[in-house]
Protein backbone atom coordinates (compact mmCIF):
# COMPACT_ATOMS: atom_id res chain seq x y z
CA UNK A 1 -3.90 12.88 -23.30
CA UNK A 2 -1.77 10.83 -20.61
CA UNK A 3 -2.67 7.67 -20.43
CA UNK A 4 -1.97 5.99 -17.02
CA UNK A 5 -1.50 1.98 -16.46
CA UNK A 6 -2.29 0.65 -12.91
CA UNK A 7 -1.01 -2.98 -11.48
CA UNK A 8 -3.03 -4.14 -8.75
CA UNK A 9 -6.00 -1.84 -10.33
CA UNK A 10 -8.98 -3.52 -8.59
CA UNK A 11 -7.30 -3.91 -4.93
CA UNK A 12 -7.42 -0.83 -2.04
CA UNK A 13 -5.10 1.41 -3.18
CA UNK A 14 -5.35 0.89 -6.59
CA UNK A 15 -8.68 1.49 -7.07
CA UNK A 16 -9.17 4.63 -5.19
CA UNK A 17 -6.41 5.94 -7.67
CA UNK A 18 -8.20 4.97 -10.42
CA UNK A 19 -11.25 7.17 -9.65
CA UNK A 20 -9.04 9.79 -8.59
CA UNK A 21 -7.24 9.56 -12.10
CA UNK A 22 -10.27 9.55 -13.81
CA UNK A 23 -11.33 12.32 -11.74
CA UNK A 24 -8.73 14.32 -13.38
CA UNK A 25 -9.82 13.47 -16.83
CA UNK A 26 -6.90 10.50 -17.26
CA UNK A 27 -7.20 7.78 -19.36
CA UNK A 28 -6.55 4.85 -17.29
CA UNK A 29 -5.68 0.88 -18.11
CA UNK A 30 -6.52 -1.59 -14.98
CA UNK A 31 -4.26 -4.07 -14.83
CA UNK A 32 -5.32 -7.41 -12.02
CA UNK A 33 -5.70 -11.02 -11.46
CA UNK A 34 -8.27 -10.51 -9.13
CA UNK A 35 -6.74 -12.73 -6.52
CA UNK A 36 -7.42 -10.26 -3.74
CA UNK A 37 -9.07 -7.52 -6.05
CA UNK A 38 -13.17 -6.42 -6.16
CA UNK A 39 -14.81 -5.79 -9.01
CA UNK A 40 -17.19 -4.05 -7.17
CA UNK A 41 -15.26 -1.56 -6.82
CA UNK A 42 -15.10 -0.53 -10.15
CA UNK A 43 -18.42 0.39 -9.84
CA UNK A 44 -18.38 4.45 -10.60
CA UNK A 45 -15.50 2.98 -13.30
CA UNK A 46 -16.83 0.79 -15.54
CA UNK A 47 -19.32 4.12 -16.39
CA UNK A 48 -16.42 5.65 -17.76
CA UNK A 49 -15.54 5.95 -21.13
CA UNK A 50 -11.84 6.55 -20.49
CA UNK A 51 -11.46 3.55 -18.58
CA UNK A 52 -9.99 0.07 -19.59
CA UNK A 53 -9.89 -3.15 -17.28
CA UNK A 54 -8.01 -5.65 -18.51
CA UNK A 55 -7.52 -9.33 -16.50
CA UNK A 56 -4.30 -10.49 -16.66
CA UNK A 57 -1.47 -11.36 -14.24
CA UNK A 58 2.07 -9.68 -13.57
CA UNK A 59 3.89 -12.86 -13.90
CA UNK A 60 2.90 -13.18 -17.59
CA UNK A 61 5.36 -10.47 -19.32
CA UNK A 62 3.83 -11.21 -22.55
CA UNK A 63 0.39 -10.63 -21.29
CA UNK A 64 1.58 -7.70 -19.41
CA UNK A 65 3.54 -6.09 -22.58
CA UNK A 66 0.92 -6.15 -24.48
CA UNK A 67 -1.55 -4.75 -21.73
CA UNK A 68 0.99 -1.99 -21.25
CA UNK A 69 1.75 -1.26 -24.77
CA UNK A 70 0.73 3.00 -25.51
CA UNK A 71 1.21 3.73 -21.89
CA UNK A 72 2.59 6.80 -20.62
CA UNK A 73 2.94 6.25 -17.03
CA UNK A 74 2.99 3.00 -14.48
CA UNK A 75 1.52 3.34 -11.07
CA UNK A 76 3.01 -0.53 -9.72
CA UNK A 77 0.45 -1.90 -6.87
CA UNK A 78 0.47 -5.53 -7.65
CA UNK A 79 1.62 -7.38 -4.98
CA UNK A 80 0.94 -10.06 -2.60
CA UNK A 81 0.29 -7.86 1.35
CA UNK A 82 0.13 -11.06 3.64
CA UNK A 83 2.86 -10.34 5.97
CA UNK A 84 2.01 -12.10 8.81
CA UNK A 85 1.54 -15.55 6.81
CA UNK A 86 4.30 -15.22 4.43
CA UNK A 87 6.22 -18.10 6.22
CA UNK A 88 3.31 -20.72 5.02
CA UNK A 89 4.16 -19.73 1.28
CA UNK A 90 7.69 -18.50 1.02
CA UNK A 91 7.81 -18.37 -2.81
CA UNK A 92 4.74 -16.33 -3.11
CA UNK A 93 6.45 -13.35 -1.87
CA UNK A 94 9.40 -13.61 -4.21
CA UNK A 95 6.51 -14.60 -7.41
CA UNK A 96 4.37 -11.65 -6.66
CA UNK A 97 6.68 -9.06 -5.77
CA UNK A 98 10.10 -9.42 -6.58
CA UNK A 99 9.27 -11.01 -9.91
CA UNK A 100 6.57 -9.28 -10.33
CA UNK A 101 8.30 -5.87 -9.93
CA UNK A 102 11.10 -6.99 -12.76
CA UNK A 103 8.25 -8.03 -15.60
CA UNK A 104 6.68 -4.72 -14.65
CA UNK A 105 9.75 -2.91 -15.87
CA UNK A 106 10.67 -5.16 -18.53
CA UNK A 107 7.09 -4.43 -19.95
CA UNK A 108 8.03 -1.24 -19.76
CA UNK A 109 11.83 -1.12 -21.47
CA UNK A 110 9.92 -3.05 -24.38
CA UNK A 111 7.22 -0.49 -25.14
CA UNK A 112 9.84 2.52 -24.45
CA UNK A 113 7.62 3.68 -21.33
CA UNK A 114 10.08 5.66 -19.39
CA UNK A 115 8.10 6.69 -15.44
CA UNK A 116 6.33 4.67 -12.39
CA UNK A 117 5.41 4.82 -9.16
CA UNK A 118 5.85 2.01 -6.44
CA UNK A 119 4.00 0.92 -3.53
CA UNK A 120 6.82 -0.23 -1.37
CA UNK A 121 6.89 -0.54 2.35
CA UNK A 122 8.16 0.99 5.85
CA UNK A 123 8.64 -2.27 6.89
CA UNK A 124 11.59 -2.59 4.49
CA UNK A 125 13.73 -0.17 7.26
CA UNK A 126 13.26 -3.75 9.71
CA UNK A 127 13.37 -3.10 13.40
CA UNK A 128 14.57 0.38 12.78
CA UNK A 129 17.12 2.34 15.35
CA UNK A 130 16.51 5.45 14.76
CA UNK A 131 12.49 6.96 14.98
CA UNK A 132 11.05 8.08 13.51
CA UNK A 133 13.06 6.91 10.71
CA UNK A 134 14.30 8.76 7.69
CA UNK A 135 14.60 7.55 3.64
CA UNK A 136 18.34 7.28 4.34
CA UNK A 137 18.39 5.23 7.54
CA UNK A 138 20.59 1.56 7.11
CA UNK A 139 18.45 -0.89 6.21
CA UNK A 140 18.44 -3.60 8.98
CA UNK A 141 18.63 -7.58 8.67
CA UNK A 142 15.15 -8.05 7.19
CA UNK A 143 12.47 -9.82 9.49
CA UNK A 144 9.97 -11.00 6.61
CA UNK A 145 9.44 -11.82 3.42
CA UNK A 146 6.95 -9.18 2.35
CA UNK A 147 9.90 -6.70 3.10
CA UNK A 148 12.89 -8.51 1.85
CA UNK A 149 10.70 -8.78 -1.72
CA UNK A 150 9.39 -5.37 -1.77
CA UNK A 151 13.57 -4.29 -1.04
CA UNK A 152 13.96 -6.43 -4.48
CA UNK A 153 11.73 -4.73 -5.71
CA UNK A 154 13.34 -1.01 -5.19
CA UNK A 155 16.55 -2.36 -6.45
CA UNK A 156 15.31 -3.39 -9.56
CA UNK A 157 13.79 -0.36 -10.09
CA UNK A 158 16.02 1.85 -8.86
CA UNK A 159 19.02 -0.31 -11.21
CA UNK A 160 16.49 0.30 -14.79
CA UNK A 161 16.52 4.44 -13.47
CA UNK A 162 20.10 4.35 -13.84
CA UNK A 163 20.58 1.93 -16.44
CA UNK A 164 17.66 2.67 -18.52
CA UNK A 165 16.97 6.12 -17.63
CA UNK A 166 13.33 5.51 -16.48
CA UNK A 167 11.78 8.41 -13.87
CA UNK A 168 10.95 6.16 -10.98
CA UNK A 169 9.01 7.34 -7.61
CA UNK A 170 9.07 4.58 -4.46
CA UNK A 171 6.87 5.03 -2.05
CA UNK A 172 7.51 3.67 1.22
CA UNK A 173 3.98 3.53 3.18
CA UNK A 174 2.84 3.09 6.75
CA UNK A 175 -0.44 1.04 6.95
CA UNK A 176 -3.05 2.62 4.61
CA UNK A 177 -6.36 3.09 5.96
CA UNK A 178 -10.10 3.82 4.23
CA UNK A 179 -12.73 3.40 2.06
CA UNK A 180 -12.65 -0.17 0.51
CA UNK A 181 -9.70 -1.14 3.13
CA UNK A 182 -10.34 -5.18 3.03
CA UNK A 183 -7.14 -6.37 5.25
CA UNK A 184 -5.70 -5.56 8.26
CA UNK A 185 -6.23 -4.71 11.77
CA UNK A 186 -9.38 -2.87 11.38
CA UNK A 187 -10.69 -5.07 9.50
CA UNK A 188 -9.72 -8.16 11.81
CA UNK A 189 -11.14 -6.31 15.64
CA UNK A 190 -14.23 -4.86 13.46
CA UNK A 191 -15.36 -8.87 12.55
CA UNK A 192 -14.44 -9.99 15.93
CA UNK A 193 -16.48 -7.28 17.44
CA UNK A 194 -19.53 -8.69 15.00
CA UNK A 195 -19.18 -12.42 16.04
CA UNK A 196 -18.52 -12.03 20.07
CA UNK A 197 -18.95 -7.53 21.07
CA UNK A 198 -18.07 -9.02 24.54
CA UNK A 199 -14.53 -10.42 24.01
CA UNK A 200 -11.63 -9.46 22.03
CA UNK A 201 -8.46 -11.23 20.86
CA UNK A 202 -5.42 -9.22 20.32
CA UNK A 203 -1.59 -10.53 18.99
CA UNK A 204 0.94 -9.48 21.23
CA UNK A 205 0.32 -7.17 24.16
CA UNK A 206 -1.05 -4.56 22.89
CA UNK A 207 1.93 -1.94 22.71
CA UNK A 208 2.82 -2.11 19.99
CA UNK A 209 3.37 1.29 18.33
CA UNK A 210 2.52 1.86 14.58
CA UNK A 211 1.41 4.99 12.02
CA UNK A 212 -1.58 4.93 9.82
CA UNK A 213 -2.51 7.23 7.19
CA UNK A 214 -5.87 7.74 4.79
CA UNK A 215 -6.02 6.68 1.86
CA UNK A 216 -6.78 9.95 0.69
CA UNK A 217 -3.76 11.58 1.72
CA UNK A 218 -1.93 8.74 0.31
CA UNK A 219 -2.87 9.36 -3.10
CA UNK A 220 -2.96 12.92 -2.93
CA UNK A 221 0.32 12.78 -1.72
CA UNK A 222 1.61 10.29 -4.36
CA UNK A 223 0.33 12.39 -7.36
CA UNK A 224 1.69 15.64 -5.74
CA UNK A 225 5.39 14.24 -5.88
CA UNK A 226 4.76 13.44 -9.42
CA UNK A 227 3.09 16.00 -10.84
CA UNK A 228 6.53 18.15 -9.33
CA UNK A 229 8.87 15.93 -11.02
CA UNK A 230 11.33 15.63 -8.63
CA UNK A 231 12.84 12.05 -9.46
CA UNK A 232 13.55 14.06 -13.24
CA UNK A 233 16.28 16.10 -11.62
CA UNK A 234 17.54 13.52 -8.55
CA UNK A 235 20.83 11.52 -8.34
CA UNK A 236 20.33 8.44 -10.32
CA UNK A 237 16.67 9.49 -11.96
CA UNK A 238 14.96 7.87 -8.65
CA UNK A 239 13.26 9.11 -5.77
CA UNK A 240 12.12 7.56 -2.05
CA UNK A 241 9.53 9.07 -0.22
CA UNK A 242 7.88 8.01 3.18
CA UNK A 243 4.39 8.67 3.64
CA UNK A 244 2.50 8.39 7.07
CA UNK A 245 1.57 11.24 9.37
CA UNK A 246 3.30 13.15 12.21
CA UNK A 247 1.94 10.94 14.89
CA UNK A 248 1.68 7.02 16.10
CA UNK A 249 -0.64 4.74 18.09
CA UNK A 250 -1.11 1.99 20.87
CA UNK A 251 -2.71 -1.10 19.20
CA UNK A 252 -4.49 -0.50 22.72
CA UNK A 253 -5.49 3.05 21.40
CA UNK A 254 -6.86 1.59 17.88
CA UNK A 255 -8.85 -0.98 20.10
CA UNK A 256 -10.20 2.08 22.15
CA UNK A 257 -11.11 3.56 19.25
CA UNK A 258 -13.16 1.24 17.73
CA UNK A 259 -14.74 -0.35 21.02
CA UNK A 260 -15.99 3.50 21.44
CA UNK A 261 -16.86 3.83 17.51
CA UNK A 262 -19.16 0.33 18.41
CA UNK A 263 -20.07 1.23 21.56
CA UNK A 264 -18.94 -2.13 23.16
CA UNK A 265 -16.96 -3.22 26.21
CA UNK A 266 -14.89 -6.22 25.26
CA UNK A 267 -12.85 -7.91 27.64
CA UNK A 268 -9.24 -8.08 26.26
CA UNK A 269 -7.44 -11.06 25.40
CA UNK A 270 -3.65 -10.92 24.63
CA UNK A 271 -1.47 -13.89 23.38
CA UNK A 272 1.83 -11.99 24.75
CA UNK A 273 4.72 -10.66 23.52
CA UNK A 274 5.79 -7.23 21.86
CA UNK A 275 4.93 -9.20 18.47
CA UNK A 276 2.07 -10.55 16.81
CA UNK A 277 3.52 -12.62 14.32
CA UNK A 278 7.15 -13.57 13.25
CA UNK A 279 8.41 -10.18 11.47
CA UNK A 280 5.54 -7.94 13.17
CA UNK A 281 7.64 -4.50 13.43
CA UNK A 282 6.48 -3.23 17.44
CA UNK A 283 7.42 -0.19 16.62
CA UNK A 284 6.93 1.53 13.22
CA UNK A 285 7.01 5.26 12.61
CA UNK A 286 8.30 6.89 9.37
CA UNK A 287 9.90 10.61 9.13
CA UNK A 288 8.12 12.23 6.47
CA UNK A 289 10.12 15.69 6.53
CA UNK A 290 11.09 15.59 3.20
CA UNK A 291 7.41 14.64 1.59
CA UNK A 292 5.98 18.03 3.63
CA UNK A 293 8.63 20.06 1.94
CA UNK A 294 7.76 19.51 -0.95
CA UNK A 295 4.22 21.33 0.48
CA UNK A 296 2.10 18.07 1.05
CA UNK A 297 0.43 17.29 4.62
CA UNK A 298 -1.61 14.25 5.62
CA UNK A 299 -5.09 15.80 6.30
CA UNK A 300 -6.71 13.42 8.87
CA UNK A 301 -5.40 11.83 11.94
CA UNK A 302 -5.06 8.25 12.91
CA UNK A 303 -8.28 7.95 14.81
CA UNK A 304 -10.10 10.03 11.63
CA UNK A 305 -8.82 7.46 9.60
CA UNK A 306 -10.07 4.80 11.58
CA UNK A 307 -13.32 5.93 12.09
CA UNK A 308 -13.71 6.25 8.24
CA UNK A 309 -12.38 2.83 7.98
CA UNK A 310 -15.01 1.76 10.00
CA UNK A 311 -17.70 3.26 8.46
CA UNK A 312 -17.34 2.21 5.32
CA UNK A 313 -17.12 -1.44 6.96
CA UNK A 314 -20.58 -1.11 8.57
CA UNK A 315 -22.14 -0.24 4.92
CA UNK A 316 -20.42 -2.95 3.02
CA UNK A 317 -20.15 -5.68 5.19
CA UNK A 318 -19.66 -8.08 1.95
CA UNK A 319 -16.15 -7.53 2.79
CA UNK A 320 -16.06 -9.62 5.42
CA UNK A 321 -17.26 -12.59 3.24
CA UNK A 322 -15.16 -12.28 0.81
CA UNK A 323 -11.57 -12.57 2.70
C-alpha cells in the first residue's frame, strides 16, 4: 500500500489532503512544527488507523530523514505564507522555504524516495505582462520574498528531477480558499466585520484584480495530475501546472460578497494605491489551459468559494483567536 508523507500536514492545505488521502485508503505520515498548524484539525484523523503525525521541523534533515524514511511519495506544503510581512523577517522566507525545500529533497535522495508534489505560487510570475499568464511566461524581477523563495524552491527541485531522476509535480496556485482557511483576505474583512459591521478597512483601492479557487478543486486537481503521471514522461522528469479558475475578482467584488453574505453595510475605508503592501501583485490571473486538458475543471466559482469560506468561519470562530 502507498504510503504518502505530507510537510506542512496540520496547516490548510495540508490537512484537507490528508483526509482526502485517507479517504482513498492511503497510508499517510504528517509531517509539522505547528507554527501556524491546528491540531484540531486532525480531528476525523487521529481516528484513523492509517494515520501517523509526527512533530518535527523541515529545517532538521536528520529529524526529517528519519520521519520520511519508507515513504513512497512527498506532497511538500511546509512553508512560511506571510507575504505581506516578509520585509520584517527577511531570513524567514529563505529558512522556511528555500531551505526548507532542499532538506525536503535531500530527505528524500537519502531514503531513495523518487516523487513529490509542491505548493508553489502564482506570485512567482511577478507583475506579469501577459494575462492571464501561462507556465512558460518570463519570470519578472521578483517583488517579494515569499516568491523569490518559493522560485528557489522550483529550482531545486526541478535540478534533483534531472540530476537525480526524481518525478516532481509544482504547483503554482492562486489564493486557496475553504474549509479551515485561517489567513488571508477573508479571513481579515470577516473579523473586521465582527469587531465594527459598520466600517471597513481595505489596503489599496480596492481594484485590485485576483483569482481564487476551493480548496476542493485544488486537491482534486493536484491528485488528478498525479495519478496520470505526466511529469514520468516530460522533458527533464518535471512538471508545472497552474491552478485557479477561468475567472477573476474586484477586491471590491469579494467585499460585496461578504457584506451581502453578513448582511451589513460598511462604510469603506481605503489607504490608496493599486497595492496593499510592498510586493502585493494588483493583478493576478493564471492560464490554466493545460491543467483542463488533462480533463480537470475547478467546480465552484469565486463567490462559491467565498461563501464556503465564510461559513465555515461563522462555526469555528476559534480561528480568529488563534492568529
Amino acid at each position: 500500500m502507498e504510503k504518502i508523507f505530507i510537510t506542512g500536514a496540520a496547516g490548510f492545505i495540508g490537512s484537507n489532503l490528508v483526509d482526502r488521502l485517507l479517504y482513498d485508503g492511503k497510508m499517510v505520515v504528517g509531517f509539522d512544527n505547528f507554527s501556524t498548524g491546528q491540531d484540531e484539525f486532525f480531528e476525523s484523523a487521529h481516528k484513523n488507523p492509517k494515520f501517523k503525525l509526527i512533530k518535527g521541523d523541515c529545517l532538521d534533515l536528520p529529524e526529517l530523514t528519519k520521519a520520511m524514511a519508507g515513504c513512497d511519495f512527498i506532497f511538500h506544503f511546509a512553508a512560511n505564507a506571510d507575504v505581506r510581512f516578509g520585509l520584517d523577517h527577511p531570513g524567514k522566507d529563505f529558512q522556511q522555504n528555500a531551505l526548507a525545500s532542499f532538506n525536503v529533497l535531500e530527505a528524500m535522495r537519502i531514503n531513495g524516495i523518487k516523487r513529490i508534489a509542491f505548493s508553489s505560487t502564482g506570485s512567482v510570475y511577478g507583475e506579469a505582462q501577459i494575462i492571464p499568464t501561462p507556465e512558460n511566461a518570463p519570470f519578472p524581477i521578483q517583488t517579494s520574498l515569499y516568491a523569490a523563495s518559493k522560485l528557489a524552491a522550483e529550482g531545486f527541485i526541478h535540478a534533483y528531477c534531472e540530476g537525480y531522476k526524481f518525478e516532481g509535480y509544482i504547483f503554482r496556485f492562486v489564493s486557496i480558499l475553504g474549509e479551515r482557511y485561517t489567513h488571508g483576505h477573508v479571513l481579515d474583512f470577516y473579523k473586521q466585520l465582527l469587531e465594527h459591521p459598520e466600517k471597513l478597512r481595505i489596503l489599496g483601492d480596492g481594484t485590485q484584480r485576483k483569482s481564487y479557487l476551493y480548496i476542493g478543486d485544488c486537491i482534486e486537481a493536484m491528485l488528478h495530475v498525479i495519478t496520470l503521471g505526466t511529469a514520468k514522461t516530460a522533458k527533464h522528469n518535471v512538471e508545472f501546472y497552474n491552478l485557479g479558475t477561468e475567472e477573476f475578482v474586484q477586491v471590491n467584488d469579494s467585499v460585496r460578497f461578504i457584506s451581502a453574505a453578513l448582511n451589513v453595510k460598511p462604510q469603506l475605508e481605503y489607504t490608496g494605491g493599486n497595492k496593499g503592501w510592498v510586493g502585493d501583485n494588483p493583478f493576478i490571473f493564471l492560464e490554466t489551459k493545460k491543467v483542463r486538458a488533462t480533463g480537470w475543471k475547478a467546480k465552484l466559482t469565486i463567490e462559491q468559494g467565498i461563501a464556503r469560506t465564510l461559513k465555515w468561519l461563522q462555526e469555528n470562530q476559534w480561528v480568529l483567536q488563534r492568529r
